[in-house]
C-alpha atoms as a PDB file:
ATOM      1  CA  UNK A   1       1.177 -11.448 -36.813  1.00  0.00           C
ATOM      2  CA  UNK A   2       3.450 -10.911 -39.892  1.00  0.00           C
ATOM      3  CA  UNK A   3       2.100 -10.244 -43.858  1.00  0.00           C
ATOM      4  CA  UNK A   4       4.552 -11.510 -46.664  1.00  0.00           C
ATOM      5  CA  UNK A   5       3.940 -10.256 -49.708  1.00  0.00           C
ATOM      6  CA  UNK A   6       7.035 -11.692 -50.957  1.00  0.00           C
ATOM      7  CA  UNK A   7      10.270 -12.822 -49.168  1.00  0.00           C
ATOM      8  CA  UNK A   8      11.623  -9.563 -49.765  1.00  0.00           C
ATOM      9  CA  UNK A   9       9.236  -7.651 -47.536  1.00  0.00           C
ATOM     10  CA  UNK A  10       7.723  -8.700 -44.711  1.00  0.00           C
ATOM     11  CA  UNK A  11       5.081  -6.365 -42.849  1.00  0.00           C
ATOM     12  CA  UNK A  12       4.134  -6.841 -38.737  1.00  0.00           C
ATOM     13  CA  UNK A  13       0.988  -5.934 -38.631  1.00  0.00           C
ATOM     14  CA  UNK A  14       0.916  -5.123 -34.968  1.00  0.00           C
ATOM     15  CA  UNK A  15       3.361  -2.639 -35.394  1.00  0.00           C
ATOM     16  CA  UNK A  16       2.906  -0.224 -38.486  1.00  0.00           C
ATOM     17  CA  UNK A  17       2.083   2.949 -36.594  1.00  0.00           C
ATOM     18  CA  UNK A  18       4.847   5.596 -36.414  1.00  0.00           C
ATOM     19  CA  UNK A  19       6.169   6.017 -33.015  1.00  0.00           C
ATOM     20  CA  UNK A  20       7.951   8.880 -32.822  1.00  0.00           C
ATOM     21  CA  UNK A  21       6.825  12.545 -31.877  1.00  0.00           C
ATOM     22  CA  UNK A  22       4.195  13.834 -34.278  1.00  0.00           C
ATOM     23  CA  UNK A  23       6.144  16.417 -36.452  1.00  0.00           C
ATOM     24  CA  UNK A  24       4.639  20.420 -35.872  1.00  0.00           C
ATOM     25  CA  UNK A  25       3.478  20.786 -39.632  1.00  0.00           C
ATOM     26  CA  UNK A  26       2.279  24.515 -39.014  1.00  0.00           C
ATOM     27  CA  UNK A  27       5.784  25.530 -37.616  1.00  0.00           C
ATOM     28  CA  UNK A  28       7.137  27.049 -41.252  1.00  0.00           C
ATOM     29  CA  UNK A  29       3.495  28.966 -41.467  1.00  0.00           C
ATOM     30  CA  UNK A  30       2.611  30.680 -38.409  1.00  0.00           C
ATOM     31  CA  UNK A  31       4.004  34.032 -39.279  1.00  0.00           C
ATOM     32  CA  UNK A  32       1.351  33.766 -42.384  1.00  0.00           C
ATOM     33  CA  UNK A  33      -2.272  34.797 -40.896  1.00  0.00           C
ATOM     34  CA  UNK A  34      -4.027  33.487 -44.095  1.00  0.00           C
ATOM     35  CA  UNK A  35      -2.845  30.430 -42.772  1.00  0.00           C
ATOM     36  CA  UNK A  36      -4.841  30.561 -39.428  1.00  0.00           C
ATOM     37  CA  UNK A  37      -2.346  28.094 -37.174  1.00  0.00           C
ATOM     38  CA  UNK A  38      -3.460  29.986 -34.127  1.00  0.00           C
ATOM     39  CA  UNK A  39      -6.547  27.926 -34.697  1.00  0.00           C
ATOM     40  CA  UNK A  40      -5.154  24.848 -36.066  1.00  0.00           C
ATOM     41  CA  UNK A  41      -5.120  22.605 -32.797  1.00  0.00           C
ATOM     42  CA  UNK A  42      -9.185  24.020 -31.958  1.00  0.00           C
ATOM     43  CA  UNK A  43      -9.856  22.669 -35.633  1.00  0.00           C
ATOM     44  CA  UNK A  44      -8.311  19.289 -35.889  1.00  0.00           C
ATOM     45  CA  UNK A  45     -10.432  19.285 -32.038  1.00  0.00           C
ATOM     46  CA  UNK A  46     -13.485  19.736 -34.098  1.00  0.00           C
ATOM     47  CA  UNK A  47     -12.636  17.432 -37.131  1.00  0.00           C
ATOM     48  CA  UNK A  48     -11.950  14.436 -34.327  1.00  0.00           C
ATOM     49  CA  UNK A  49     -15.154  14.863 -32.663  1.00  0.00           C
ATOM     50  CA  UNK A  50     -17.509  15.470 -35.770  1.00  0.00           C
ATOM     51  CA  UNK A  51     -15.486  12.422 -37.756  1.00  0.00           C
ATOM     52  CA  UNK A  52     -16.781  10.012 -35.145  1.00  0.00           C
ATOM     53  CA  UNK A  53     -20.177  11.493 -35.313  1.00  0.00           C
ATOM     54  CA  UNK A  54     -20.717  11.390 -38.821  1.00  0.00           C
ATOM     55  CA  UNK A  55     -18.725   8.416 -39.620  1.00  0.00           C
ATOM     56  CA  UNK A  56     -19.897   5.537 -42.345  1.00  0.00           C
ATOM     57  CA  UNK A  57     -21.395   2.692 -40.485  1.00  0.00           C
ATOM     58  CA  UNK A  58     -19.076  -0.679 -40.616  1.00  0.00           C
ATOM     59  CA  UNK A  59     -22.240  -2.431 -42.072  1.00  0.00           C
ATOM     60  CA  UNK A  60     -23.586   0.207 -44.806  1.00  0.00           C
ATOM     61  CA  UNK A  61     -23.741  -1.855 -47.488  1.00  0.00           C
ATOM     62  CA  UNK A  62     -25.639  -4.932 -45.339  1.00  0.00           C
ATOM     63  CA  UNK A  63     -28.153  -2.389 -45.003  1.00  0.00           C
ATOM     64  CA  UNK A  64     -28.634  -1.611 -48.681  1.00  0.00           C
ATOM     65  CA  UNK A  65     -31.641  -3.460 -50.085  1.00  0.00           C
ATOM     66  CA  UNK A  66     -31.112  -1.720 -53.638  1.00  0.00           C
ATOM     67  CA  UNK A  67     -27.354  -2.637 -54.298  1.00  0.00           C
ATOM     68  CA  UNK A  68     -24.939  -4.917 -53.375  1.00  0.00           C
ATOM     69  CA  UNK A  69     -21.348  -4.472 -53.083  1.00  0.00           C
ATOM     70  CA  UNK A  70     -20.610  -5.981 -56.390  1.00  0.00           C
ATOM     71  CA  UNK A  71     -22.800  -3.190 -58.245  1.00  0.00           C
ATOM     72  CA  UNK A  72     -21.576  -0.496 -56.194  1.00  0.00           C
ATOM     73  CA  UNK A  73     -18.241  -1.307 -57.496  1.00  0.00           C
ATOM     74  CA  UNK A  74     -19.039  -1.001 -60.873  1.00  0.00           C
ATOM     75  CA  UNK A  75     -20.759   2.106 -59.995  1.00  0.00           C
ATOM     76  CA  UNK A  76     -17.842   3.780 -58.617  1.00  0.00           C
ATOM     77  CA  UNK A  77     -15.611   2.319 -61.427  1.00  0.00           C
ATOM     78  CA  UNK A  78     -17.526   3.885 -63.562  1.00  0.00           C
ATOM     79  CA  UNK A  79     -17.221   7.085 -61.463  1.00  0.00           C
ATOM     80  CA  UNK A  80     -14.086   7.489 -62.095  1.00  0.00           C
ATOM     81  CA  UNK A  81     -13.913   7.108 -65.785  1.00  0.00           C
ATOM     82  CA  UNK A  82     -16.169   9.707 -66.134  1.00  0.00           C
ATOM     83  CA  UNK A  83     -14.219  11.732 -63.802  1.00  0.00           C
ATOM     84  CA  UNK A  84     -11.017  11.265 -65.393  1.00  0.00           C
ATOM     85  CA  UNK A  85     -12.662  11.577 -68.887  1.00  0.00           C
ATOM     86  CA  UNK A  86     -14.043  15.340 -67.779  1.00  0.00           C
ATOM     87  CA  UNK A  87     -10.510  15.661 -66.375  1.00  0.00           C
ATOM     88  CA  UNK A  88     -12.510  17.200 -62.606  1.00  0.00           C
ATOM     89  CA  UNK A  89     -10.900  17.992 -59.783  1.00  0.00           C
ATOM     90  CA  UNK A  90     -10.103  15.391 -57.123  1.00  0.00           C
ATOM     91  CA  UNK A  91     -12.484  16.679 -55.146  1.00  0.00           C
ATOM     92  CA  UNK A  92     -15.467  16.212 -57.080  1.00  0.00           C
ATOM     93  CA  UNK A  93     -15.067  12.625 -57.116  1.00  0.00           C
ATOM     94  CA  UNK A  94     -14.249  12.451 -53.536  1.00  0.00           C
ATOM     95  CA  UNK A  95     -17.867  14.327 -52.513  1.00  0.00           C
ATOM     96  CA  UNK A  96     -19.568  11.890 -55.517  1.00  0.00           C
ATOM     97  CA  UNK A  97     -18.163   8.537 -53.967  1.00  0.00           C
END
């Protein structure tokens, strides 16, 4: 299928993954040790396995007796103003949400 935002661009949807050989990102850095790439391939091993194990159920918020998607919006909205008023780091809002 095919998503027109306009009838400038037009988006496949079946095909909008990169094809090509993944690029070696850690290439320019593995003469720097504080930048561990003799471990990097063991460690994106372990982020794959433990993402699917701790990943968010598909039907969290049907679960939620509490709060419904419309709250949680406003919620998170509100998250960030107070984030960007306290000028945090990216982070912090990323661990709050």
């Amino acid at each position: 299928s095919v998503f027109c935002q306009n009838s400038l661009s037009c988006v496949s949807l079946g095909s909008y993954q990169h094809s090509a050989p993944a690029d070696n990102i850690d290439e320019r850095d593995w003469k720097d040790p504080l930048c561990a790439t003799d471990y990097v391939e063991d460690m994106y091993s372990h982020f794959r396995l433990k993402e699917a194990s701790v990943a968010v159920c598909p039907g969290y918020m049907e679960n939620q007796c509490q709060i419904d998607e419309r709250m949680r919006s406003i919620l998170v909205d509100w998250l960030v103003e107070v984030h960007l008023k306290f000028e945090l780091v990216s982070e912090t809002l990323y661990l709050t949400i």
